[in-house]
N, C-alpha and C. Protein backbone atom coordinates (compact mmCIF):
# COMPACT_ATOMS: atom_id res chain seq x y z
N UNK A 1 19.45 55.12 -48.03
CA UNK A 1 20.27 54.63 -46.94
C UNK A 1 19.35 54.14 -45.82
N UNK A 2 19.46 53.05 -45.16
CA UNK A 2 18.97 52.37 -43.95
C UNK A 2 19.38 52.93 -42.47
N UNK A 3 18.60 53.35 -42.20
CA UNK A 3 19.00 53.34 -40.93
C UNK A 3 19.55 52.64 -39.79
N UNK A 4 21.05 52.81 -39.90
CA UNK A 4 21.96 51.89 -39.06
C UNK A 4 22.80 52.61 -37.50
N UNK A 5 23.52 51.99 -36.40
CA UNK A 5 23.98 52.62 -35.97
C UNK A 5 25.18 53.40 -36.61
N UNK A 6 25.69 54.75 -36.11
CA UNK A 6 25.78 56.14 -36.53
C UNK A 6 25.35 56.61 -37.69
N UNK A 7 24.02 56.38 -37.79
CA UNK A 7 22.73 57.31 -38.67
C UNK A 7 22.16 58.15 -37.93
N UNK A 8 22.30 59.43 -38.73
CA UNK A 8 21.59 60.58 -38.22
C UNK A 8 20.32 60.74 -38.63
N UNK A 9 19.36 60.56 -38.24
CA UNK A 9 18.01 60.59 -38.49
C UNK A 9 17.17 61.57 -38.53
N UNK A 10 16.51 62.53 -39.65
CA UNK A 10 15.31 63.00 -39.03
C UNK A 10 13.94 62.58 -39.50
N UNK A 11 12.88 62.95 -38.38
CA UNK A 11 11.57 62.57 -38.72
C UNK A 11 10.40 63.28 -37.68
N UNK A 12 9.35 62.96 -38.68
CA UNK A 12 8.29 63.73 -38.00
C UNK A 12 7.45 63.05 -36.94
N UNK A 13 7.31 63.30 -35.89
CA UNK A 13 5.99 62.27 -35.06
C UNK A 13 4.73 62.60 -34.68
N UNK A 14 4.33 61.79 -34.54
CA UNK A 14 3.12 62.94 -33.30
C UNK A 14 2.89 61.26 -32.57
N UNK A 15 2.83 61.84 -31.19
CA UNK A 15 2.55 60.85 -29.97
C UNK A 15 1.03 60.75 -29.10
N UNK A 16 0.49 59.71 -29.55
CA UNK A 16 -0.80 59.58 -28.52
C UNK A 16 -0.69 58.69 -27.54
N UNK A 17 -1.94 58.67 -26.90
CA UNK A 17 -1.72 57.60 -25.79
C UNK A 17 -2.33 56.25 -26.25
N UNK A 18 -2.45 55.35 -25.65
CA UNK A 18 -3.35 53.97 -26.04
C UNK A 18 -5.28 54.38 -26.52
N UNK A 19 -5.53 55.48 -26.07
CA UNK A 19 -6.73 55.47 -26.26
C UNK A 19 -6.66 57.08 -27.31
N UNK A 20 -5.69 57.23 -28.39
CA UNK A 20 -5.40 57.80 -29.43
C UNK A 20 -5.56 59.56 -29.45
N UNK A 21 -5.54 59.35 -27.77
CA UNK A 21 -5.15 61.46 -27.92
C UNK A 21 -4.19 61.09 -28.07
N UNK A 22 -3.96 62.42 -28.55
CA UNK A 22 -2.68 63.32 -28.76
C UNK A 22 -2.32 64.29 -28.39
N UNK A 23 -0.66 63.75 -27.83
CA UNK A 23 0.16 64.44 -26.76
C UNK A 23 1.15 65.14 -27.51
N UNK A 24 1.33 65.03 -28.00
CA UNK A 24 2.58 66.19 -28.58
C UNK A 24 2.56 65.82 -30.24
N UNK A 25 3.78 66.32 -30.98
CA UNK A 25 3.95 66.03 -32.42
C UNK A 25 4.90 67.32 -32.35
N UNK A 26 5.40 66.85 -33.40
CA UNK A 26 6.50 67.59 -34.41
C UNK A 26 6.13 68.12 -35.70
N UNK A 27 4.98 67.98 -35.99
CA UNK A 27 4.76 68.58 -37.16
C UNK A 27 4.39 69.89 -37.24
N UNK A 28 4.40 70.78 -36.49
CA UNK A 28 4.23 72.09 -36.53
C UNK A 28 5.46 72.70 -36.69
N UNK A 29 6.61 72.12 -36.84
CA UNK A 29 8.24 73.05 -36.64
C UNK A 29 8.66 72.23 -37.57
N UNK A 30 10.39 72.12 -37.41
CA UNK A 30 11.10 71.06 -37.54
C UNK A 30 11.27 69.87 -37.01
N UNK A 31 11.51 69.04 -37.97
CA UNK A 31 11.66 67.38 -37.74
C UNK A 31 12.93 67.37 -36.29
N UNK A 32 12.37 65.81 -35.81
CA UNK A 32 13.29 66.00 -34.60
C UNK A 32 14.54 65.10 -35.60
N UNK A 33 15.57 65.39 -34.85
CA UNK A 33 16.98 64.76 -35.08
C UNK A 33 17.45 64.02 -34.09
N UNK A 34 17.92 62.81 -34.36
CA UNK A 34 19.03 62.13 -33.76
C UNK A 34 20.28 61.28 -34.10
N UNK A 35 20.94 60.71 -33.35
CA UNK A 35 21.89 59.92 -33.82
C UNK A 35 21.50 58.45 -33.04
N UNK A 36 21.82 57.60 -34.31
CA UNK A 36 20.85 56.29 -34.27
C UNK A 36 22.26 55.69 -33.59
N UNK A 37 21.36 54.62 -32.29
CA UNK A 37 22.26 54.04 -31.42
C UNK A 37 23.33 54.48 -30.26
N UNK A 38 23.14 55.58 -30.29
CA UNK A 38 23.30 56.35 -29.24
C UNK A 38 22.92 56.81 -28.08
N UNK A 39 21.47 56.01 -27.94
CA UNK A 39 20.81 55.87 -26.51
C UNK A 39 19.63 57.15 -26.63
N UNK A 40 19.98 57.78 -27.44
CA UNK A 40 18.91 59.23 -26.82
C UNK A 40 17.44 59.52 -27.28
N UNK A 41 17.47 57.96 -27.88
CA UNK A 41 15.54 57.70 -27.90
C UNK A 41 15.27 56.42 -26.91
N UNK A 42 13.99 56.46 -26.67
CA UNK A 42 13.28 55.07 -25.67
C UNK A 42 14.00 54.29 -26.74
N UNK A 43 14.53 53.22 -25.83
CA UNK A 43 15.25 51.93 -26.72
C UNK A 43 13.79 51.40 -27.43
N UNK A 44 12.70 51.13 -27.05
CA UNK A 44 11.60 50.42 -28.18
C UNK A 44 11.38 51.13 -29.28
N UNK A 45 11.88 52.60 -28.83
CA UNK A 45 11.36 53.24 -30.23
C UNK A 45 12.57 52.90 -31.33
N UNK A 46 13.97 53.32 -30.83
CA UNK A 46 14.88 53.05 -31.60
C UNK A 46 14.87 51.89 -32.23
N UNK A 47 14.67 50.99 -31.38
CA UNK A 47 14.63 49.22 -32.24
C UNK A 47 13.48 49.42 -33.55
N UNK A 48 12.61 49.88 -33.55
CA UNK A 48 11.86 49.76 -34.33
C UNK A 48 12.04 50.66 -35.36
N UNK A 49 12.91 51.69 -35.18
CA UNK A 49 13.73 52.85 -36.33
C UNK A 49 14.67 52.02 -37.43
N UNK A 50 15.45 50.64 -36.71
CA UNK A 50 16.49 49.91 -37.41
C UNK A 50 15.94 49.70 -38.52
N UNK A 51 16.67 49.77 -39.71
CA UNK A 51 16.71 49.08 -41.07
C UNK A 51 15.54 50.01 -41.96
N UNK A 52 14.85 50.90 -41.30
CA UNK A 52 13.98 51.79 -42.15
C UNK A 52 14.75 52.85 -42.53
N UNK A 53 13.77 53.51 -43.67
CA UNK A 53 14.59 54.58 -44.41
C UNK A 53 13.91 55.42 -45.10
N UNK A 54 14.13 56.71 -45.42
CA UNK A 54 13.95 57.75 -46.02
C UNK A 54 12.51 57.61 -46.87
N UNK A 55 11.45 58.18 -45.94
CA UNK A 55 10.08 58.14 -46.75
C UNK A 55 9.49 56.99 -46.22
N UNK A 56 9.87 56.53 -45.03
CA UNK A 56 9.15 55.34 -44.38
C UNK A 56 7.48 56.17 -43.29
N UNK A 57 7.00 55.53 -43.65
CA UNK A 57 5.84 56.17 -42.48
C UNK A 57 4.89 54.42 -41.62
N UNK A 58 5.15 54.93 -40.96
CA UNK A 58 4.61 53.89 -39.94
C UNK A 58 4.33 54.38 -38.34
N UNK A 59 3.68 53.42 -37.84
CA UNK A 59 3.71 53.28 -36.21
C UNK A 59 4.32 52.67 -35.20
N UNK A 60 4.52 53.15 -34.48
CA UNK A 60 5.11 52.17 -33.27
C UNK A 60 4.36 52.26 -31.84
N UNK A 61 3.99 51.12 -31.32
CA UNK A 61 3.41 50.71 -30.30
C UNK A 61 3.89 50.35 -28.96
N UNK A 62 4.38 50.81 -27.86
CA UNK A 62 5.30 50.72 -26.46
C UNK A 62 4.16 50.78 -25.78
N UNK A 63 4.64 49.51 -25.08
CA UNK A 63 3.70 49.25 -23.85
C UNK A 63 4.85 49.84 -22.66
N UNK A 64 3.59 50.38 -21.12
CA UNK A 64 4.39 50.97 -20.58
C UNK A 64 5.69 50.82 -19.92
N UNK A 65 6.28 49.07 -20.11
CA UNK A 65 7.70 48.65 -19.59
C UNK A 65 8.45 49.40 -21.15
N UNK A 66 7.79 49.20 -21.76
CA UNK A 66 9.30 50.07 -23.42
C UNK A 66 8.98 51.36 -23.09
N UNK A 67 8.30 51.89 -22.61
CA UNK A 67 8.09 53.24 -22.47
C UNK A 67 8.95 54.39 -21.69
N UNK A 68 8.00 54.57 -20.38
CA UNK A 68 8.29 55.27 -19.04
C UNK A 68 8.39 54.44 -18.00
N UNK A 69 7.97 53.37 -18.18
CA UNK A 69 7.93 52.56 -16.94
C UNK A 69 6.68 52.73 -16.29
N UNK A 70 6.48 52.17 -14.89
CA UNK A 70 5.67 52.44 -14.01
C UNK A 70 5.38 53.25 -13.31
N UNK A 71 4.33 53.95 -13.13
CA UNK A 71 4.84 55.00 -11.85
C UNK A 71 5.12 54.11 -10.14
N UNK A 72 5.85 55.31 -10.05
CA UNK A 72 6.71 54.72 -9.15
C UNK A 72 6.22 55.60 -7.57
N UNK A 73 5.32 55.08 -7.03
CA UNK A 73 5.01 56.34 -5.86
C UNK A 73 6.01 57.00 -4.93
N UNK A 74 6.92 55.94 -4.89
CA UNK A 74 8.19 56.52 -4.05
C UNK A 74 9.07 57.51 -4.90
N UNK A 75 8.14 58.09 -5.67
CA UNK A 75 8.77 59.18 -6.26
C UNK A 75 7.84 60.31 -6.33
N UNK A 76 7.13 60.58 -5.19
CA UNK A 76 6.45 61.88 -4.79
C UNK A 76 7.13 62.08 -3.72
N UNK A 77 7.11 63.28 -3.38
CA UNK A 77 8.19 64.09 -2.28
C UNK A 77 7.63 65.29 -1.70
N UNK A 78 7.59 65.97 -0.84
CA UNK A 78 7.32 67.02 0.03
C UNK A 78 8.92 67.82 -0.21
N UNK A 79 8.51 69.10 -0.80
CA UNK A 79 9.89 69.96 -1.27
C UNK A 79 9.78 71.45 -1.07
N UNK A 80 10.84 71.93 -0.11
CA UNK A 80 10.43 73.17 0.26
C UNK A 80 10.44 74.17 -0.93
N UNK A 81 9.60 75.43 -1.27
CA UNK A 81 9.80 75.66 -2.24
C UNK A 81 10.57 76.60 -3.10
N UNK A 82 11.86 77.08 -1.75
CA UNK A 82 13.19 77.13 -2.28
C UNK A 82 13.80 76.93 -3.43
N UNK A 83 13.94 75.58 -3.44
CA UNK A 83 14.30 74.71 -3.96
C UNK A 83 13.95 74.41 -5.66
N UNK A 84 12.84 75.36 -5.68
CA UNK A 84 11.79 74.80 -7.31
C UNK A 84 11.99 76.04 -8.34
N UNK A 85 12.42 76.07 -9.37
CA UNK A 85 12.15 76.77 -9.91
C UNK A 85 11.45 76.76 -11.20
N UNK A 86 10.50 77.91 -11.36
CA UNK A 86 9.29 78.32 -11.89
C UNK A 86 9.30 79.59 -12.23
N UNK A 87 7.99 79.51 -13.48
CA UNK A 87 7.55 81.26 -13.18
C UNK A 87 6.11 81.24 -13.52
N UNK A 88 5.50 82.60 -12.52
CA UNK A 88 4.64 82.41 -12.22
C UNK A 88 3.97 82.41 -10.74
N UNK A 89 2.81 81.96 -10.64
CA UNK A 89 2.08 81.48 -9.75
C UNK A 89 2.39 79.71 -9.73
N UNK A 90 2.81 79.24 -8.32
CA UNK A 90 2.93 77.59 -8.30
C UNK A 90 1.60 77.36 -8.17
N UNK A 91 1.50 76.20 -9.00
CA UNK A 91 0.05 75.61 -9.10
C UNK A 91 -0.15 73.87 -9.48
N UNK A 92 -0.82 73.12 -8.85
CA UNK A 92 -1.21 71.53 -8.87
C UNK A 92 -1.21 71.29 -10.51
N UNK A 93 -0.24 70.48 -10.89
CA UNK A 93 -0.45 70.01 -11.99
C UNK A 93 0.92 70.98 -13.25
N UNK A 94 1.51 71.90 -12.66
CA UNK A 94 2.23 72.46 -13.20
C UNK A 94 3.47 72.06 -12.96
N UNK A 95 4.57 71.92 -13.90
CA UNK A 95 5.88 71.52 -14.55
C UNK A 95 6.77 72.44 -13.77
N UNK A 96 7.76 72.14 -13.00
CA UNK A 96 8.55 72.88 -12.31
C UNK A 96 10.51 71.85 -12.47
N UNK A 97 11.08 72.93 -12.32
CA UNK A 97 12.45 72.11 -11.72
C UNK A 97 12.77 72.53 -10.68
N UNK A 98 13.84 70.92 -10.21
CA UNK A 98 13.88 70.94 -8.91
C UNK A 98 15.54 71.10 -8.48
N UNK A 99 15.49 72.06 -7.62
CA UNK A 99 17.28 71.72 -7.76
C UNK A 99 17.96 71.13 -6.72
N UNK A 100 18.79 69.98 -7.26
CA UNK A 100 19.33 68.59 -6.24
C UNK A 100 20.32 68.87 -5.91
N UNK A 101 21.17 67.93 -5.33
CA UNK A 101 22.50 67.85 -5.20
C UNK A 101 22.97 66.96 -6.19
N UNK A 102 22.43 66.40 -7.03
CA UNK A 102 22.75 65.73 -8.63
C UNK A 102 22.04 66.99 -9.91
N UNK A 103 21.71 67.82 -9.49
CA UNK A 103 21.95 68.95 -10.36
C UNK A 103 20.00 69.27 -11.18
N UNK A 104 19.44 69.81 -11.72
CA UNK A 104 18.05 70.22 -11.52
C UNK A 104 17.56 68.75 -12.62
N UNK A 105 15.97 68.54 -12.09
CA UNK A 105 15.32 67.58 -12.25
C UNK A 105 14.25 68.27 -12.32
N UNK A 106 13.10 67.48 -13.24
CA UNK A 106 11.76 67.69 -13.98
C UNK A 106 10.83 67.49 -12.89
N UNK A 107 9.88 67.78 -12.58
CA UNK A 107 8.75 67.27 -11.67
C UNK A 107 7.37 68.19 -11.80
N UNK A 108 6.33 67.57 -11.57
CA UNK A 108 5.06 67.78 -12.00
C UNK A 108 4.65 67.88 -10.39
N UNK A 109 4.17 69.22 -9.88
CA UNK A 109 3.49 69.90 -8.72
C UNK A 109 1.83 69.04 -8.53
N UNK A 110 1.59 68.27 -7.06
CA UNK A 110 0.95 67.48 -7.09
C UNK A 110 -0.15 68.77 -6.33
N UNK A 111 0.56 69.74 -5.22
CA UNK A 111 0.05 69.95 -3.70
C UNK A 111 0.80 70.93 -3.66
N UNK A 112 0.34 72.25 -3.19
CA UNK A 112 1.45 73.70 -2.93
C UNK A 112 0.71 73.96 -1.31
N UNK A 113 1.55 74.13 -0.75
CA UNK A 113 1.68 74.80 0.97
C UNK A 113 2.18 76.06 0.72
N UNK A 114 2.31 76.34 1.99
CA UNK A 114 2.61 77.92 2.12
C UNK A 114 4.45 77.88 2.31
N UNK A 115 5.05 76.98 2.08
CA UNK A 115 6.33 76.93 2.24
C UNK A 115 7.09 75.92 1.23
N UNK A 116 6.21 74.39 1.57
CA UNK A 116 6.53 73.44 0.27
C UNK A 116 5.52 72.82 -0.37
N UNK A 117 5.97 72.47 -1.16
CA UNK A 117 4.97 71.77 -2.06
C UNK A 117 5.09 70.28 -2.81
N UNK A 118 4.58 69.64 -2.89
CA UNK A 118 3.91 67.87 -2.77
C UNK A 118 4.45 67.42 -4.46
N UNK A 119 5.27 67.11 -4.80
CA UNK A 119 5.42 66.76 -6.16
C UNK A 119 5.91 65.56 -6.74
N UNK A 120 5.80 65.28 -7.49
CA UNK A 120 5.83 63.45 -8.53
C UNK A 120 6.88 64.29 -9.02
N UNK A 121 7.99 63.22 -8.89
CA UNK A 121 9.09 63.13 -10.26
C UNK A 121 9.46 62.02 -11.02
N UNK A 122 8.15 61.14 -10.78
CA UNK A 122 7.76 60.26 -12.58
C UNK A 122 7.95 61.13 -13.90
N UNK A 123 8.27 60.29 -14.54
CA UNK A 123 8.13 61.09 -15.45
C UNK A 123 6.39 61.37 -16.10
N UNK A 124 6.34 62.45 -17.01
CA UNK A 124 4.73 62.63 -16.70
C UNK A 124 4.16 62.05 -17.60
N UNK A 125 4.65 60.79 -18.81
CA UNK A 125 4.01 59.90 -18.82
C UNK A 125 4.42 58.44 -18.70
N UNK A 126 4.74 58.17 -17.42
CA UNK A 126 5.31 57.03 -16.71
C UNK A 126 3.71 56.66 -16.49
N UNK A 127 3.41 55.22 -16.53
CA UNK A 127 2.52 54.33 -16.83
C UNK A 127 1.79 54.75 -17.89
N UNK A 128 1.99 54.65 -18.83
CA UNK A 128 1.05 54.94 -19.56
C UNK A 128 1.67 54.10 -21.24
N UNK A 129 0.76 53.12 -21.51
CA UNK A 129 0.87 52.67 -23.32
C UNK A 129 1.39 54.02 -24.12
N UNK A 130 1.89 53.91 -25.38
CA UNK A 130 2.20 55.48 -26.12
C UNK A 130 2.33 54.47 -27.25
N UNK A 131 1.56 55.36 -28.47
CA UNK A 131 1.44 55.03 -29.96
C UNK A 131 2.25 56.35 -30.43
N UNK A 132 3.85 56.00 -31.57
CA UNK A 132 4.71 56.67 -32.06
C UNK A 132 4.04 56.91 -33.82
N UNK A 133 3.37 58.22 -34.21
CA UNK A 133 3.25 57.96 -35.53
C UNK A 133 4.13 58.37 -35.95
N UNK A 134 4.98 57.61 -36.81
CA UNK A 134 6.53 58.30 -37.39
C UNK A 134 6.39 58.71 -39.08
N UNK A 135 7.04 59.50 -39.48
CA UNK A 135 7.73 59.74 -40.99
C UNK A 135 9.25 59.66 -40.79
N UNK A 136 9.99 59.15 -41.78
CA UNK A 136 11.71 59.72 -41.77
C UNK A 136 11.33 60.66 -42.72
N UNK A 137 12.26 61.56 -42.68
CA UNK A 137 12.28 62.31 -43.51
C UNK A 137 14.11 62.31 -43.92
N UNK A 138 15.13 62.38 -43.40
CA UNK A 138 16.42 62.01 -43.52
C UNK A 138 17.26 60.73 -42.82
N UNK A 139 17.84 60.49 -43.64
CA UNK A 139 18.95 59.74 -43.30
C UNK A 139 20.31 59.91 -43.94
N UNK A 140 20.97 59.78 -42.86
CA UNK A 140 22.87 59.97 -43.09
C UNK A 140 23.94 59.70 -42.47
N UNK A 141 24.76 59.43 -42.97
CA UNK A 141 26.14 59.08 -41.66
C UNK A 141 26.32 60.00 -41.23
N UNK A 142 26.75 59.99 -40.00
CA UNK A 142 27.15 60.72 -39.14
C UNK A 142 28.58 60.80 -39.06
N UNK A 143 28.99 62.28 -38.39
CA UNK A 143 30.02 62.90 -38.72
C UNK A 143 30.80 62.34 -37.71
N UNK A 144 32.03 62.57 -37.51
CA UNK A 144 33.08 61.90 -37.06
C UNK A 144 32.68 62.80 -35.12
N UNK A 145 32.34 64.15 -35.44
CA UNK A 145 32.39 64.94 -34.05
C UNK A 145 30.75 64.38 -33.77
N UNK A 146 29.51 64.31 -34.18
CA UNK A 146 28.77 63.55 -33.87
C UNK A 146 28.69 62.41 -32.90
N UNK A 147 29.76 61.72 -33.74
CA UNK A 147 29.93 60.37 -32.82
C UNK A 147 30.47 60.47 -31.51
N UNK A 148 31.40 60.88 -31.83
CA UNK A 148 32.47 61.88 -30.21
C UNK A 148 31.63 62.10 -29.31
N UNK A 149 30.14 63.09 -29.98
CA UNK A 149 29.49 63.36 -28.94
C UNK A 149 28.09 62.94 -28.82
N UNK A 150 28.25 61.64 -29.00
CA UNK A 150 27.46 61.47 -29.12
C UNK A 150 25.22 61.37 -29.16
N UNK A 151 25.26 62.87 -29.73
CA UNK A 151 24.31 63.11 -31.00
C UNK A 151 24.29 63.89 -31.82
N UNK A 152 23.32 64.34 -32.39
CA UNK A 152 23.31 64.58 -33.91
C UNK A 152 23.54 66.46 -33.56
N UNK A 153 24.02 67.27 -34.51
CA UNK A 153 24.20 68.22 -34.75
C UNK A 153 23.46 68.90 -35.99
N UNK A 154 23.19 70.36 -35.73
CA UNK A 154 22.25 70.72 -36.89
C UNK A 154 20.99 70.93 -36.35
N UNK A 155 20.18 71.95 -37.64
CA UNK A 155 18.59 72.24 -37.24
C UNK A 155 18.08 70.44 -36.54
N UNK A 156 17.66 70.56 -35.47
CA UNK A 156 16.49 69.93 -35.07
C UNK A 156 17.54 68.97 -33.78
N UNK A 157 18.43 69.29 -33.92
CA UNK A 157 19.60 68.59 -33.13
C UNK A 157 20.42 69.53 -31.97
N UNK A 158 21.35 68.86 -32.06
CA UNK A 158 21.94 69.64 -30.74
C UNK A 158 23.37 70.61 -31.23
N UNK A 159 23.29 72.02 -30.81
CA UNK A 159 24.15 73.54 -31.60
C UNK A 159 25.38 73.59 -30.60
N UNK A 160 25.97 73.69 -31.08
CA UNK A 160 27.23 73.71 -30.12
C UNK A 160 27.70 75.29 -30.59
């Protein structure tokens, strides 16, 4: 089966940057899952998922507009540190959420004060090229409540 929209997909990745570290992967667990056309991958990656299938292995290449975008400096902020939650010791360079009045958000600790602290909520790899090494490992239609909600259900997906 091809991978079409409402295909449930799984596959293995591992993600580097343009200059071929490596930032994460999936191959130590389970394959990630999704539901194809449903928005909940970078649209460059998805486009390049279309029409492949089961036992495909390849790459995909996003420059940083298919990616994260740019960083965006008007997205560092001075935040009291109320507001953050963590555990631990707060520290420069550490992953915290932030809680809004649109409800908690990701941000990467630039600067800690004795009250607030200095943080980017780029995402943390906004500017940056990213090389996708992919495997499929499944493909399938998707279920009627899938679609409803739109994504995939099951190991590597989302448990209701």
């Amino acid at each position: 089966m091809k991978i079409q929209r409402h295909s449930v997909v799984s596959f293995h990745y591992t993600l580097r940057d343009a200059d071929g570290e490596e930032l994460e992967t999936s191959r130590d667990g389970e394959p990630s899952l999704y539901l194809h056309g449903a928005g909940n991958l970078l649209p460059g990656l998805e486009r390049n998922l279309e029409d492949r299938a089961e036992g495909d292995v390849f790459s995909v290449a996003l420059n940083t507009a298919d990616a994260y975008g740019d960083r965006d400096p008007a997205r560092q902020q001075r935040v009291p540190v109320r507001h953050l939650l963590y555990q631990g010791r707060l520290r420069p360079g550490m992953l915290v959420q932030v809680n809004t009045a649109e409800g908690r958000r990701p941000a990467t600790v630039l600067k800690v004060g004795k009250f607030s602290a200095d943080l980017d909520t780029n995402h943390p790899l906004a500017g940056r090229d990213l090389v996708f090494d992919i495997e499929i490992i499944g493909v399938r239609a998707a279920t009627g409540e899938e679609i409803a909600h739109r994504h995939a259900h099951g190991p590597g997906g989302h448990q209701h």
